[in-house]
Protein backbone atom coordinates (compact mmCIF):
# COMPACT_ATOMS: atom_id res chain seq x y z
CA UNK A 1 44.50 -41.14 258.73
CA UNK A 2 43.56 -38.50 261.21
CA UNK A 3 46.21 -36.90 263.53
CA UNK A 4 46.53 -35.15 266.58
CA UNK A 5 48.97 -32.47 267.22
CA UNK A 6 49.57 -31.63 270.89
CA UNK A 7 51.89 -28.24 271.19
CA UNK A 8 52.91 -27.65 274.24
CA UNK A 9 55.49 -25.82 276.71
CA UNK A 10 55.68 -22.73 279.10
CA UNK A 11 53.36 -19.60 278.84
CA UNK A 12 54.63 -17.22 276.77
CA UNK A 13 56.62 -19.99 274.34
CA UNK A 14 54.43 -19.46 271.55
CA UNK A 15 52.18 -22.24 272.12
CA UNK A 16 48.87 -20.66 270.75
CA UNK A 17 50.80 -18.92 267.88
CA UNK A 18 52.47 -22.20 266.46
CA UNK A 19 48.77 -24.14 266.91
CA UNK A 20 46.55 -22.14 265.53
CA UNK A 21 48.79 -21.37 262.64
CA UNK A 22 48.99 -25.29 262.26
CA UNK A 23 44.94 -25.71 262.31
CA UNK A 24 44.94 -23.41 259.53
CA UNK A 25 47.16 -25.17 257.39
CA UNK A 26 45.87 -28.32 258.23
CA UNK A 27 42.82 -29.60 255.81
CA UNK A 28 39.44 -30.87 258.15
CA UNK A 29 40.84 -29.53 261.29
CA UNK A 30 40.03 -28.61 264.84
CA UNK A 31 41.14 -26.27 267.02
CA UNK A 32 41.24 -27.11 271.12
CA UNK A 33 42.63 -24.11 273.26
CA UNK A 34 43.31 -26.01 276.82
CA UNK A 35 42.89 -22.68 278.78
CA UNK A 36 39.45 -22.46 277.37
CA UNK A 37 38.58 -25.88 278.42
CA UNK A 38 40.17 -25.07 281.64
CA UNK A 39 38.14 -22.26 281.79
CA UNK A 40 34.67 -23.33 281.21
CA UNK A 41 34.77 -23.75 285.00
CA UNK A 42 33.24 -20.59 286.55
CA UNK A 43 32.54 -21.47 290.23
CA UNK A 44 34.81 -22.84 292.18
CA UNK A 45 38.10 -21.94 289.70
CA UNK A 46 41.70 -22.07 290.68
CA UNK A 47 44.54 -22.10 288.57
CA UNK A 48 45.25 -25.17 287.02
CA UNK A 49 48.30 -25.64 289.09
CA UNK A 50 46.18 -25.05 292.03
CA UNK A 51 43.48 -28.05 291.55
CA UNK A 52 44.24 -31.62 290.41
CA UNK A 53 40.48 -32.32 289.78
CA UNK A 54 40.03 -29.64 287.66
CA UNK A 55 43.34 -30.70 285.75
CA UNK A 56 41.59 -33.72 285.51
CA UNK A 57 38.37 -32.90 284.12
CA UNK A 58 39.74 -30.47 281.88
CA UNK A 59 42.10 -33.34 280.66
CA UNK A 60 39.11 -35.58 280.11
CA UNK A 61 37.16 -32.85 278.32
CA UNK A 62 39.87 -32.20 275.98
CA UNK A 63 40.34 -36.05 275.34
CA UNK A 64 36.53 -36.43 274.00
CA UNK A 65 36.41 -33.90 271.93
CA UNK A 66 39.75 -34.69 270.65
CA UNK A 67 37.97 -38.47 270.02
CA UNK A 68 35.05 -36.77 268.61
CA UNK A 69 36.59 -34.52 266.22
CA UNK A 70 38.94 -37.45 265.34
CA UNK A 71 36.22 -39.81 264.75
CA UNK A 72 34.50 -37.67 262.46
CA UNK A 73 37.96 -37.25 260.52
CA UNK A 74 39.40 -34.26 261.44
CA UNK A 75 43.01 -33.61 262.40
CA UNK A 76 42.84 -31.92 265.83
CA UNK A 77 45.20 -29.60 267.63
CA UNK A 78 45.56 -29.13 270.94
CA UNK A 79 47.11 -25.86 272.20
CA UNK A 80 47.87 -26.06 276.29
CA UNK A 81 50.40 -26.81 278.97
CA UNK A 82 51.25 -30.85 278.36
CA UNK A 83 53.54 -32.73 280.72
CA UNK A 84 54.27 -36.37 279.70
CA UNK A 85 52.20 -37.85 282.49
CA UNK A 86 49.18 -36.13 280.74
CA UNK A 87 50.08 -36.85 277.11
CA UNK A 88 50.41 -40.64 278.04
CA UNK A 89 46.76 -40.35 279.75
CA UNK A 90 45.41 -38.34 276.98
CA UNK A 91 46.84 -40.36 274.00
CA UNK A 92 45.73 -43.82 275.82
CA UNK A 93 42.01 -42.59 276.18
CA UNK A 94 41.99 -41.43 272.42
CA UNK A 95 43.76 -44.91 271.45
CA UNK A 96 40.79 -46.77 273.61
CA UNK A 97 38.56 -44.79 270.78
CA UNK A 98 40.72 -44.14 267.72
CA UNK A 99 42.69 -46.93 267.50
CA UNK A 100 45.00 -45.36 264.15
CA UNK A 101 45.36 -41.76 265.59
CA UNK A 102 48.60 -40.67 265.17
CA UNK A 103 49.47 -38.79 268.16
CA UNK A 104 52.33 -36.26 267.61
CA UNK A 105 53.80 -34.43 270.79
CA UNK A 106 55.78 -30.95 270.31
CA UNK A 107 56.95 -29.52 273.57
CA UNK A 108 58.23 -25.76 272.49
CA UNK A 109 60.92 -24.35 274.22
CA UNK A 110 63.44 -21.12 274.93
CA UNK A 111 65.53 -19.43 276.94
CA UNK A 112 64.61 -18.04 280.13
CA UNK A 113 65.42 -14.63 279.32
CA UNK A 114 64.10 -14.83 275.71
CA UNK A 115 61.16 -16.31 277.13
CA UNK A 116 60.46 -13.58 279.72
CA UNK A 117 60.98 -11.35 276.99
CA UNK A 118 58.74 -12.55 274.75
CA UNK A 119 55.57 -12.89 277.86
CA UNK A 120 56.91 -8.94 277.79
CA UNK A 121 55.14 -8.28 274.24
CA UNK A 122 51.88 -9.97 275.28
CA UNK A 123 48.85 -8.34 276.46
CA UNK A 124 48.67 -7.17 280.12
CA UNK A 125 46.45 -9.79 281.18
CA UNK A 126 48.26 -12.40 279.51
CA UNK A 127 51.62 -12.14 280.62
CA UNK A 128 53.10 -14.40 283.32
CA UNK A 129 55.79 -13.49 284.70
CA UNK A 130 57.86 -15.52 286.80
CA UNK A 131 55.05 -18.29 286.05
CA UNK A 132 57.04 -18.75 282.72
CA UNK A 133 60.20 -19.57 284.65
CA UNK A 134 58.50 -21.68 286.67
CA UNK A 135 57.35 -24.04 284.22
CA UNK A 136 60.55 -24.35 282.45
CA UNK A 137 61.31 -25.75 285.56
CA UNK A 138 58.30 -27.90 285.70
CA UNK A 139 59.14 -28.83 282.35
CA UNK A 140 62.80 -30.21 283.42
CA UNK A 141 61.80 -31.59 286.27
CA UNK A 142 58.86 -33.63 284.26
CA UNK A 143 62.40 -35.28 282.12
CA UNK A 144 60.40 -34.20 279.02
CA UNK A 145 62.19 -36.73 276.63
CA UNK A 146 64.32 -34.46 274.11
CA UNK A 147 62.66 -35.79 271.18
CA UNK A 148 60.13 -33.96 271.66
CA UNK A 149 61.43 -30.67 272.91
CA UNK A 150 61.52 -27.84 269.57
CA UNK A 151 63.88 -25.15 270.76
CA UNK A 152 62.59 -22.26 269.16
CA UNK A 153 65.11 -19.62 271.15
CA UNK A 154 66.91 -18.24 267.98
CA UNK A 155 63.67 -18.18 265.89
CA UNK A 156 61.96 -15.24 264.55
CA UNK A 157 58.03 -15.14 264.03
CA UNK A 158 59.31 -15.08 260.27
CA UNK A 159 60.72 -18.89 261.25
CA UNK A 160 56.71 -20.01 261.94
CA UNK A 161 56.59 -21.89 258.42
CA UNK A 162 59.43 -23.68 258.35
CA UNK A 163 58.30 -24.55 262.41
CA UNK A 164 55.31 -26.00 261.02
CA UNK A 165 56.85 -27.91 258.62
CA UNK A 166 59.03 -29.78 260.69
CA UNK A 167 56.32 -30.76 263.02
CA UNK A 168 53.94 -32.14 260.48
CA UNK A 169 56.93 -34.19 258.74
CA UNK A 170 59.53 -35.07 261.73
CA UNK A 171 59.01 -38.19 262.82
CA UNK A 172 60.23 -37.94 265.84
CA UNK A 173 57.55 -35.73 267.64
CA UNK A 174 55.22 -38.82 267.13
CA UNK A 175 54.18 -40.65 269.60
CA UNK A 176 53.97 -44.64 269.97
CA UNK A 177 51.48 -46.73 271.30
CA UNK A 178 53.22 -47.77 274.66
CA UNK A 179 55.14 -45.28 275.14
């Protein structure tokens, strides 16, 4: 049975880190970077906060490959910003196609200061900023149920394996049809 990992959470959380390390453990996987999706648009692009049609489309683009890659039995992960509203409309359009997906939801979390210290170490152009903060917020605001939150605050890149590990094998990250 195929599975789709969806690892999610604020910039600078250690989103891409965490998924692409997972796709490389995983055997016949995929790899979907949302911001790549995202940004296939070229004219006409605003941030994703900034355009719910894009959101939209770049939702929908994710979700058939996802289905694709899934039909042809690969386990994909999905590396991008995920509020529940999204994963519910994701995971139903892959259901509608892949009826025995399993669906598995990881929302990574810190500290605001830990997380603003981490955005710090990334590149120039990749750091955030006070964009971070804000999507903690988002996040809370969203009621992201707390199953699915991974508070990785007191972790150390050293940490990743044993991060891994507990997503592929905790149960509760999974998601249920009807949920």
């Amino acid at each position: 049975m195929t599975k789709m990992y969806i690892i999610s959470g604020p910039a600078g959380v250690g989103k891409s880190t965490t998924a692409k390390r997972l796709a490389h453990q995983l055997e016949e996987s995929a790899y979907i970077e949302g911001d790549v999706i995202y940004g296939m648009v070229v004219g006409g692009y605003l941030p994703p906060w900034e355009s719910e049609a894009s959101l939209t489309l770049a939702w929908k683009n994710i979700a058939d490959l996802s289905i694709n890659f899934l039909k042809a039995n690969k386990n994909v992960v999905i590396d991008y910003v995920a509020f529940p509203e999204e994963v519910e409309r994701l995971s139903k359009m892959v259901w509608s196609k892949v009826a025995d997906a399993e669906i598995v939801y990881v929302t990574l979390m810190v500290e605001p200061d830990e997380l603003l210290r981490r955005d710090a170490l990334r590149i120039k152009e990749h750091q955030m900023g006070e964009r971070c903060i804000e999507l903690v917020k988002e996040f809370q605001e969203k009621q992201v149920d707390k199953r699915f939150i991974y508070n990785t605050t007191n972790l150390k890149p050293a940490d990743l394996d044993s991060i891994l590990e507990n997503i592929k094998e905790n149960r509760r990250f999974h998601l249920r049809k009807g949920e």
